[in-house]
Protein backbone atom coordinates (compact mmCIF):
# COMPACT_ATOMS: atom_id res chain seq x y z
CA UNK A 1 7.65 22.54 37.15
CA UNK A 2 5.47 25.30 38.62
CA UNK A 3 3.72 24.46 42.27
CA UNK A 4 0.28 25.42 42.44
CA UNK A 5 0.73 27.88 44.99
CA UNK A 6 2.57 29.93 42.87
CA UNK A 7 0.44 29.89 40.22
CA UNK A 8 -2.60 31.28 42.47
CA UNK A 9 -4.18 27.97 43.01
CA UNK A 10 -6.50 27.34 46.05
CA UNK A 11 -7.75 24.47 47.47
CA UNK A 12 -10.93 22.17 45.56
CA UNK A 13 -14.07 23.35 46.48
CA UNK A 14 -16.44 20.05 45.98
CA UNK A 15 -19.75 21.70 46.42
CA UNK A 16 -19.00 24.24 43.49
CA UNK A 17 -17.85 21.20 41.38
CA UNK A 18 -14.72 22.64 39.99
CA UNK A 19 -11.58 24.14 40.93
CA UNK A 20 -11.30 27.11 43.00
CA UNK A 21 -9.24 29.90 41.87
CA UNK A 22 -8.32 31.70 45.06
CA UNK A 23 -5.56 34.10 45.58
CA UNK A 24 -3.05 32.25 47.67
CA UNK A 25 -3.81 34.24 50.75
CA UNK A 26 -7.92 33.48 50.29
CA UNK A 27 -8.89 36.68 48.79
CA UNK A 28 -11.88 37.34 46.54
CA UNK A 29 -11.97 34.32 44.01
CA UNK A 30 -11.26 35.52 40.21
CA UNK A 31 -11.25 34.35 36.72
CA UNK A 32 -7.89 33.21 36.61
CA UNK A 33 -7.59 33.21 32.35
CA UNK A 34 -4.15 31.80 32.67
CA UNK A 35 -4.69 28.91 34.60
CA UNK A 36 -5.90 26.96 31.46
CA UNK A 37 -3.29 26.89 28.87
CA UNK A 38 -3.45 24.50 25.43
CA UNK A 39 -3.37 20.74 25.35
CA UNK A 40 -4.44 18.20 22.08
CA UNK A 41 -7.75 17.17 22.24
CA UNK A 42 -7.85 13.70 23.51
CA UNK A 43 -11.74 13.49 24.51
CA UNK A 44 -14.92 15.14 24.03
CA UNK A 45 -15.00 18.01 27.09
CA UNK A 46 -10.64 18.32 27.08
CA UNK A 47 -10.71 22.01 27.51
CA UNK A 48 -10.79 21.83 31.14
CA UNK A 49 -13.31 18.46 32.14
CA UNK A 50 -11.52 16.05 30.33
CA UNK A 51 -9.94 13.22 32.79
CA UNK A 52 -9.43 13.78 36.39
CA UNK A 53 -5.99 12.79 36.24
CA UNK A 54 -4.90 15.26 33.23
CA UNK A 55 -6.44 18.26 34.89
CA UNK A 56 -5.89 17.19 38.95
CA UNK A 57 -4.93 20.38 40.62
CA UNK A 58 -4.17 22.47 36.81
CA UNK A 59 -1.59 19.87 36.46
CA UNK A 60 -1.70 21.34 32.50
CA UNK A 61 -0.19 24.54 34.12
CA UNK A 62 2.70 22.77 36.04
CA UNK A 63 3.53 21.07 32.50
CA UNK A 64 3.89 24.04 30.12
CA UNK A 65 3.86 27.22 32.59
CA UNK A 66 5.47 29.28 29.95
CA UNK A 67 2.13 29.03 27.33
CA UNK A 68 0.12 32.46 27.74
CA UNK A 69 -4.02 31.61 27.27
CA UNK A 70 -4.27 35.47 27.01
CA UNK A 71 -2.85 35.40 23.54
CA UNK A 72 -5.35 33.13 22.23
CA UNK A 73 -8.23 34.65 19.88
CA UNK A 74 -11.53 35.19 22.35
CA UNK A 75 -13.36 33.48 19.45
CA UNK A 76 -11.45 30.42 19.66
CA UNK A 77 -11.57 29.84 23.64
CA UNK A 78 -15.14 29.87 23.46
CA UNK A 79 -15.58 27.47 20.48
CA UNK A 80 -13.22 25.23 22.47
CA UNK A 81 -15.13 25.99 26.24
CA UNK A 82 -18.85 25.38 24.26
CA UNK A 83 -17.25 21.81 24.14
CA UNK A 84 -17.19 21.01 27.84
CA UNK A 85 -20.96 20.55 26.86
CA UNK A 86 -22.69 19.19 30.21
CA UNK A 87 -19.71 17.92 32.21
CA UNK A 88 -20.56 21.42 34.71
CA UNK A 89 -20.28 18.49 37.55
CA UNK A 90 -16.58 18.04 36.80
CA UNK A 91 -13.56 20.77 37.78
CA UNK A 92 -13.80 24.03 35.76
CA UNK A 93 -11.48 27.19 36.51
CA UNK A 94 -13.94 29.63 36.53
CA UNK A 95 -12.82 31.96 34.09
CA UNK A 96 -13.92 28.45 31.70
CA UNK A 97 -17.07 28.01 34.04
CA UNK A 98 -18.80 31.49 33.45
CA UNK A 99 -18.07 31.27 29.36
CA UNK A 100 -19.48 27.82 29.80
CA UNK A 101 -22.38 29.23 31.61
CA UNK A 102 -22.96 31.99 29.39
CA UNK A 103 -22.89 30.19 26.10
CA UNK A 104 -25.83 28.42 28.01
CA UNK A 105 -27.93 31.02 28.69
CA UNK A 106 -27.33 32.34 25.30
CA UNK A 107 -28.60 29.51 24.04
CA UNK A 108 -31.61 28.82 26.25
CA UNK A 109 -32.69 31.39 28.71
CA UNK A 110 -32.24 34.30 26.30
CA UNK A 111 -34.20 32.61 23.75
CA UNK A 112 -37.80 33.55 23.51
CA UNK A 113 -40.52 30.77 24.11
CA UNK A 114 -43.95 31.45 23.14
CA UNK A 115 -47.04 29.11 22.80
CA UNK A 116 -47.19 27.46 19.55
CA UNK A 117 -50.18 28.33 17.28
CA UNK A 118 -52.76 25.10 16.74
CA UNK A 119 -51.93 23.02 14.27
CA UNK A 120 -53.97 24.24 10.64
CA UNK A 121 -54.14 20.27 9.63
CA UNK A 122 -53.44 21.10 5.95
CA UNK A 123 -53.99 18.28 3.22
CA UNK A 124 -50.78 16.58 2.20
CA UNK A 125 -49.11 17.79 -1.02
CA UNK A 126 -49.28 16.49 -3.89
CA UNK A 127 -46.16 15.72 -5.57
CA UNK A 128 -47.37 14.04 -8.88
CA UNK A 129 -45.65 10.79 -8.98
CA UNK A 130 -42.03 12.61 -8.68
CA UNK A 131 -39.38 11.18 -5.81
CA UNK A 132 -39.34 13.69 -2.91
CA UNK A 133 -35.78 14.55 -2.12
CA UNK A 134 -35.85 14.33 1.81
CA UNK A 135 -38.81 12.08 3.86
CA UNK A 136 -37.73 13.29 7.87
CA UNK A 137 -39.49 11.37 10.61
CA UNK A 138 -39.12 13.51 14.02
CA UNK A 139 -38.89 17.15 13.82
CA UNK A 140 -39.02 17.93 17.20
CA UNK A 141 -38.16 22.05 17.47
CA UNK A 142 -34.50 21.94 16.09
CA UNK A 143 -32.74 21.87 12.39
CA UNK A 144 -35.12 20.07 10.23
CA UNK A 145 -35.01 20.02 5.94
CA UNK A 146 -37.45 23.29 6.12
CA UNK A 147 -34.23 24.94 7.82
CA UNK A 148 -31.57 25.84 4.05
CA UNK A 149 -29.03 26.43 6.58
CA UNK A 150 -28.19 23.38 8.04
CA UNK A 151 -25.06 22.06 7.56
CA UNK A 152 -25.81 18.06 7.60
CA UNK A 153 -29.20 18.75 4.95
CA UNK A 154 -26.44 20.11 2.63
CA UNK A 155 -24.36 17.13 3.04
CA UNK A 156 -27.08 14.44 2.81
CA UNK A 157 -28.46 16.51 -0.51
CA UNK A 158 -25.47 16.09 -2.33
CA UNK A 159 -27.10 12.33 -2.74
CA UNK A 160 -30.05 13.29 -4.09
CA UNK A 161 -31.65 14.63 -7.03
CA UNK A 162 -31.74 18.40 -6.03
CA UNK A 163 -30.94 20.98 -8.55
CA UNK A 164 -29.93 23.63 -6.03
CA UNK A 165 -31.56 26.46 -8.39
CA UNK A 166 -34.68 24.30 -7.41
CA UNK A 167 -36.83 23.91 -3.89
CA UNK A 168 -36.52 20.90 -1.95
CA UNK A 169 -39.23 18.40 -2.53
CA UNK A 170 -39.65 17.03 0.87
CA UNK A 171 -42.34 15.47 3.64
CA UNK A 172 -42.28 16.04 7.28
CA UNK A 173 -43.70 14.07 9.99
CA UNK A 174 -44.06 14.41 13.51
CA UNK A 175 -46.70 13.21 16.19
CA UNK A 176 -46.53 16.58 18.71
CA UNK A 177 -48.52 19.08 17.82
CA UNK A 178 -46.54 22.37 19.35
CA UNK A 179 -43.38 20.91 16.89
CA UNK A 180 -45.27 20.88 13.72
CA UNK A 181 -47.87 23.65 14.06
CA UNK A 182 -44.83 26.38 13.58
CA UNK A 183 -43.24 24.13 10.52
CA UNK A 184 -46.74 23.70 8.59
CA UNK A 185 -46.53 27.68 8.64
CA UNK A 186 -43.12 27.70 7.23
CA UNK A 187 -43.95 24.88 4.70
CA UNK A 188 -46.30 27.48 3.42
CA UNK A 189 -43.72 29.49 2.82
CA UNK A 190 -41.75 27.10 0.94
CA UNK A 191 -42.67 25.43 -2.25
CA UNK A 192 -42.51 21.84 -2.62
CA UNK A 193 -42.88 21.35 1.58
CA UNK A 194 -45.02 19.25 2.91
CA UNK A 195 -45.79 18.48 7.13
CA UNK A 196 -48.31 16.03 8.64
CA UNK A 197 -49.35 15.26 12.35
CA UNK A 198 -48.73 11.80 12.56
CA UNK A 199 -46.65 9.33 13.79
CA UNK A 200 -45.00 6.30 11.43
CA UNK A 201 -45.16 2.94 12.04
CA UNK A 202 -45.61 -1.00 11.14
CA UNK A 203 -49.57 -0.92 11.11
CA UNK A 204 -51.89 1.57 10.40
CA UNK A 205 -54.33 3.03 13.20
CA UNK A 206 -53.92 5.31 16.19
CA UNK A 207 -51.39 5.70 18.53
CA UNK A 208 -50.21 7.05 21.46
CA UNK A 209 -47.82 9.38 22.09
CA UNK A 210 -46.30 10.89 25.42
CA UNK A 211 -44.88 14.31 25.79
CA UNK A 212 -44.62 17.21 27.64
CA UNK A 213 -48.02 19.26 27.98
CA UNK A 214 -48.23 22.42 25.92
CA UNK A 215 -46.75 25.45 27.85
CA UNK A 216 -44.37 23.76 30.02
CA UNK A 217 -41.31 25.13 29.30
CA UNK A 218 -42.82 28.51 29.21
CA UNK A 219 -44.79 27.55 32.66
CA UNK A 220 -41.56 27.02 34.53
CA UNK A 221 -39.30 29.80 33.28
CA UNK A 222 -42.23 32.43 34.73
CA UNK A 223 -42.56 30.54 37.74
CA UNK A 224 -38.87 30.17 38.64
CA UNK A 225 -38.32 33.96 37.92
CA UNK A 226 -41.31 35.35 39.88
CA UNK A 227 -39.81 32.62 42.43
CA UNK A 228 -36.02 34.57 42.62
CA UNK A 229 -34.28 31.11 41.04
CA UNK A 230 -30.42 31.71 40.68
CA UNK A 231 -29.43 31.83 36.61
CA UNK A 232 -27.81 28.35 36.84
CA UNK A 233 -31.04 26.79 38.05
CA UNK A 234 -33.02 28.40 35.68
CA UNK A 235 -30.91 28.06 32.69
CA UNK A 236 -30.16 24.15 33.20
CA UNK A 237 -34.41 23.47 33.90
CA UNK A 238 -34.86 25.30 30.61
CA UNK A 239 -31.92 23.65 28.83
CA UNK A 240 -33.63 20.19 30.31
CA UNK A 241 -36.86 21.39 29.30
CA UNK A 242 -36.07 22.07 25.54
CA UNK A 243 -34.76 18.61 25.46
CA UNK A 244 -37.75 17.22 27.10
CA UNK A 245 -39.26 18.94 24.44
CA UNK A 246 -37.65 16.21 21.50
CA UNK A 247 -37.94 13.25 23.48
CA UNK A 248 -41.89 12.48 22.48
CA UNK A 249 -42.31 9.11 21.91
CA UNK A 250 -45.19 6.40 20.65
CA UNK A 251 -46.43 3.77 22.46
CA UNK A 252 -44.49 4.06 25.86
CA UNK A 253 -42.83 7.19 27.84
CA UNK A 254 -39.02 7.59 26.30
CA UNK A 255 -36.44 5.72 28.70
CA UNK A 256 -35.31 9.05 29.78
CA UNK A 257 -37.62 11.05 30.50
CA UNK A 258 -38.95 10.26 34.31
CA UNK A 259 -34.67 10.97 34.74
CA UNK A 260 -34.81 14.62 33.07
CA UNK A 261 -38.71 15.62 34.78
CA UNK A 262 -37.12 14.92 38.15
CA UNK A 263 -34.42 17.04 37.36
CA UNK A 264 -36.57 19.78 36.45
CA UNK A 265 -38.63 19.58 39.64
CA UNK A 266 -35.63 19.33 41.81
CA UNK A 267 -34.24 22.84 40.22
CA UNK A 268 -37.68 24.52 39.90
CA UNK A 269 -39.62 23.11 42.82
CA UNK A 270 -42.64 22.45 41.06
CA UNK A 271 -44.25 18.72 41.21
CA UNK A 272 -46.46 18.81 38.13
CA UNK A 273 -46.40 15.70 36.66
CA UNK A 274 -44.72 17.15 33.22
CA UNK A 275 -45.87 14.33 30.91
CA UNK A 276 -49.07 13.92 28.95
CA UNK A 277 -50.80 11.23 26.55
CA UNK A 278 -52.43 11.78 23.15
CA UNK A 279 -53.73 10.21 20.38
CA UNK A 280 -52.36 10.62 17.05
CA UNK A 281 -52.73 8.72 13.67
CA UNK A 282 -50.71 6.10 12.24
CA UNK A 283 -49.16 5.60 9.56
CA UNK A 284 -47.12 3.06 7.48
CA UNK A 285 -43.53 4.13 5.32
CA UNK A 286 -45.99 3.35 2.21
CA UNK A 287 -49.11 4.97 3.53
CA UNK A 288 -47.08 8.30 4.14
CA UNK A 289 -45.76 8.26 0.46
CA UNK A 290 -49.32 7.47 -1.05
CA UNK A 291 -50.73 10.35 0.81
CA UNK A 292 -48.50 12.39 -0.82
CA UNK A 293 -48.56 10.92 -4.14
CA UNK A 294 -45.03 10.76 -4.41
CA UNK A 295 -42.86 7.58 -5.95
CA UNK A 296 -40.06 7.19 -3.93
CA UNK A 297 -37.83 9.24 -0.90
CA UNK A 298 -34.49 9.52 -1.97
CA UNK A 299 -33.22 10.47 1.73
CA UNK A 300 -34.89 9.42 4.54
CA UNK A 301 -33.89 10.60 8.18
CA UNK A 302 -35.50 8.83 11.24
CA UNK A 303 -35.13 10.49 15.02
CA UNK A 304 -38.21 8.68 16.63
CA UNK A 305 -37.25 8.25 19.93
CA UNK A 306 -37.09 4.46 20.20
CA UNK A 307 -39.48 4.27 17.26
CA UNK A 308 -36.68 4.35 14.29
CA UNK A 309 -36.00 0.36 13.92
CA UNK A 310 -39.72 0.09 13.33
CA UNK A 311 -39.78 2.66 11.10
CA UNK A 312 -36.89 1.32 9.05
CA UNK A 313 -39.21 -1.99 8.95
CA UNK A 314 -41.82 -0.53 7.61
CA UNK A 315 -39.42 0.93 4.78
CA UNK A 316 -38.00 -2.35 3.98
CA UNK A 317 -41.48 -4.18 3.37
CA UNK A 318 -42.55 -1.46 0.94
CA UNK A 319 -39.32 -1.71 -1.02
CA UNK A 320 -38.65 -5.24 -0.57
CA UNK A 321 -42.67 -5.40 -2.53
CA UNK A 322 -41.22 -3.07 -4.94
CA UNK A 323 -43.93 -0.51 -4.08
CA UNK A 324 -41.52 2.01 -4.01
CA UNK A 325 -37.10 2.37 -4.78
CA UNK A 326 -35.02 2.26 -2.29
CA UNK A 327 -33.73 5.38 -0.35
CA UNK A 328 -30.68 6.43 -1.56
CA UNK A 329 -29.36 7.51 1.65
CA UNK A 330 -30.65 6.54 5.44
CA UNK A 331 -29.99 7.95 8.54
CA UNK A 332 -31.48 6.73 11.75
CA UNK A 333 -31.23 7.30 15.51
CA UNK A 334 -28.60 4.72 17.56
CA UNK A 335 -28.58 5.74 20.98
CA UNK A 336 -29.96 2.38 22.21
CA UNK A 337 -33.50 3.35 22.77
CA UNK A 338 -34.49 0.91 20.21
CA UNK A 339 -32.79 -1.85 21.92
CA UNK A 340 -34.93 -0.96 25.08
CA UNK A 341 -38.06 -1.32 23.66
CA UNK A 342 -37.45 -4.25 21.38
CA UNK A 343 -34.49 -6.30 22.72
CA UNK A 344 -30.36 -5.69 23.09
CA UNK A 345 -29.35 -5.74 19.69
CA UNK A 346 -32.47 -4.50 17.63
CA UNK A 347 -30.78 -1.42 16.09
CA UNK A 348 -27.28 -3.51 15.38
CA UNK A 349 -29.43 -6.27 13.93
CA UNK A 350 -31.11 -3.11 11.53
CA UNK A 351 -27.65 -1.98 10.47
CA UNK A 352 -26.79 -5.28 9.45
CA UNK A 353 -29.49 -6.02 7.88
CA UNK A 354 -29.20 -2.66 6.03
CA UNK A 355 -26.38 -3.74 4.93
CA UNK A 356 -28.07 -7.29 3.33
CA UNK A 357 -29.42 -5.56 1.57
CA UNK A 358 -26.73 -3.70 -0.21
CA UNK A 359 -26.61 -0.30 1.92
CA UNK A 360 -22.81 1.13 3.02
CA UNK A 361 -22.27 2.01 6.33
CA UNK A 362 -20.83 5.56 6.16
CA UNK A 363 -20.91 6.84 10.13
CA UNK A 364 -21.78 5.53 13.12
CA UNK A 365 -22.45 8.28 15.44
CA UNK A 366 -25.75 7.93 18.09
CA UNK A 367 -27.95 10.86 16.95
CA UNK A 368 -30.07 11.10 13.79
């Protein structure tokens, strides 16, 4: 047992929200590498913001003083600190504070953000009566079946009919304009591609959709730089801002999002309203599959923001009327945002009705 005096441990420091490395006599705070030493995972965050009680006062130190951190591969730490994800509220050492703050900025501040080109509004492929391979619904601006090297398409392929020697025959369908604009460029680029401006749903028509006006994200990054914002403040409105970014959603504003644009004006100090209605078109599961003259999907990934269970709806009465087989594999968003806009149990009553109908569930896991 090690006291925390001698290990160089100072007093908590609440308004920093983690734990303060001072020298025992109150000399210039430091990374203090050492404090942190191994443990098993036991939660998402365990590096150093897993429970209070685990991590009160370095209380990993006092357990196994004798483990030296400064061993440890660099490479590994900061997989391992990357997984204190958004927990920055809870005690970091801050040798485990600036990687964590780093691997932010890496991630969003140092990326560049441009305006998106207008969407071209290029007629759907063609397909010729052949099964597309992958039908995603909600591209938003991350990994999507136009990117070869994401892990999860690989996965979800290995269901399919793909000859990897062989492009990907797949459809992709978002309602925001700045998200599919860059893809339709890259579906040029790609044979078998297709990407439509819409958004899917029970019925036919037009719809509305709420997002973030164009230029937002790029809008507040000059403004809080001319305005001499600290990195943190600027990196966590951007990091708030690209999420904002996927959280579009038809018919209604998502749950979340008056939460996040208050956040962003309380870091930036700008009042705009950050939200904005359109019009898009409609379309049903079968509509989007005639378009394209294409039989069947054999993979179909929903992330609509709320919008999924209807979606999935929309699927079933097209196969249930035999209009088109069955998707071999589904995967659909179950963070509850369904339930919100429907009723409490709308996306459990989908998975078991999914699996009425003969599916397997294989993972249970929130995002799509």
């Amino acid at each position: 047992q090690v006291a925390p005096e001698q290990r160089g441990l100072g007093p908590w420091r609440p308004e920093r929200g983690r734990l303060s490395t001072l020298k025992p006599h109150g000399c210039t705070p430091r990374p203090r590498r050492e404090l942190m030493v191994w443990q098993q995972a036991q939660s998402p965050g365990w590096w150093c913001a897993g429970s209070k009680s685990r991590y009160e006062r370095c209380e990993d130190v006092r357990r196994w003083p004798d483990r030296d951190v400064r061993r440890w591969p660099d490479r590994g730490l900061r997989s391992v600190c990357v997984e204190c994800g958004d927990a920055a509220r809870q005690r970091y050492c801050d040798w485990c504070w600036n990687k964590w703050l780093q691997h932010r900025v890496d991630t969003f501040l140092n990326q560049p953000v441009r305006l998106p080109p207008p969407c071209l509004g290029k007629a759907p492929l063609d397909f010729g009566g052949k099964a597309v391979q992958v039908l995603q619904i909600g591209l938003g601006t991350f990994a999507t079946f136009l990117h070869r090297d994401t892990p999860w398409l690989e996965v979800l392929l290995g269901a399919t009919s793909w000859d990897p020697h062989e492009a990907i025959r797949g459809i992709g369908v978002d309602p925001v304009e700045e998200s599919v604009a860059p893809l339709e460029r890259m579906a040029e680029r790609v044979r078998g591609a297709s990407v439509i401006l819409a958004a899917i749903g029970e019925e036919c028509g037009e719809r509305s959709v709420f997002c973030l006006p164009r230029g937002s994200r790029l809008k507040v990054r000059s403004a809080m730089e001319w305005n001499g914002a600290g990195v943190y403040a600027r990196t966590e409105a951007d990091a708030t801002l690209a999420y904002l970014e996927n959280m579009s959603s038809i018919g209604e504003p998502h749950p979340d999002f008056e939460f996040n644009v208050d956040k962003v004006r309380r870091l930036s100090g700008i009042n705009d309203s950050f939200i904005e209605q359109r019009r898009v078109p409609c379309y049903t599961f079968e509509k989007v599959l005639q378009m394209h003259n294409a039989s069947a999907c054999e993979i179909l990934i929903t992330d609509a923001e709320g919008a999924d269970v209807a979606i999935l709806r929309s699927m079933i009465d097209a196969c249930e009327r035999r209009a088109f087989e069955w998707p071999r594999v589904i995967r659909f968003e179950t963070h509850g945002h369904a339930d919100v806009r429907e009723e409490a149990s709308a996306e459990e009553e989908m998975v078991r009705k999914l699996q009425g109908l003969g599916y397997l569930l294989l993972e249970a896991g929130g995002d799509a």
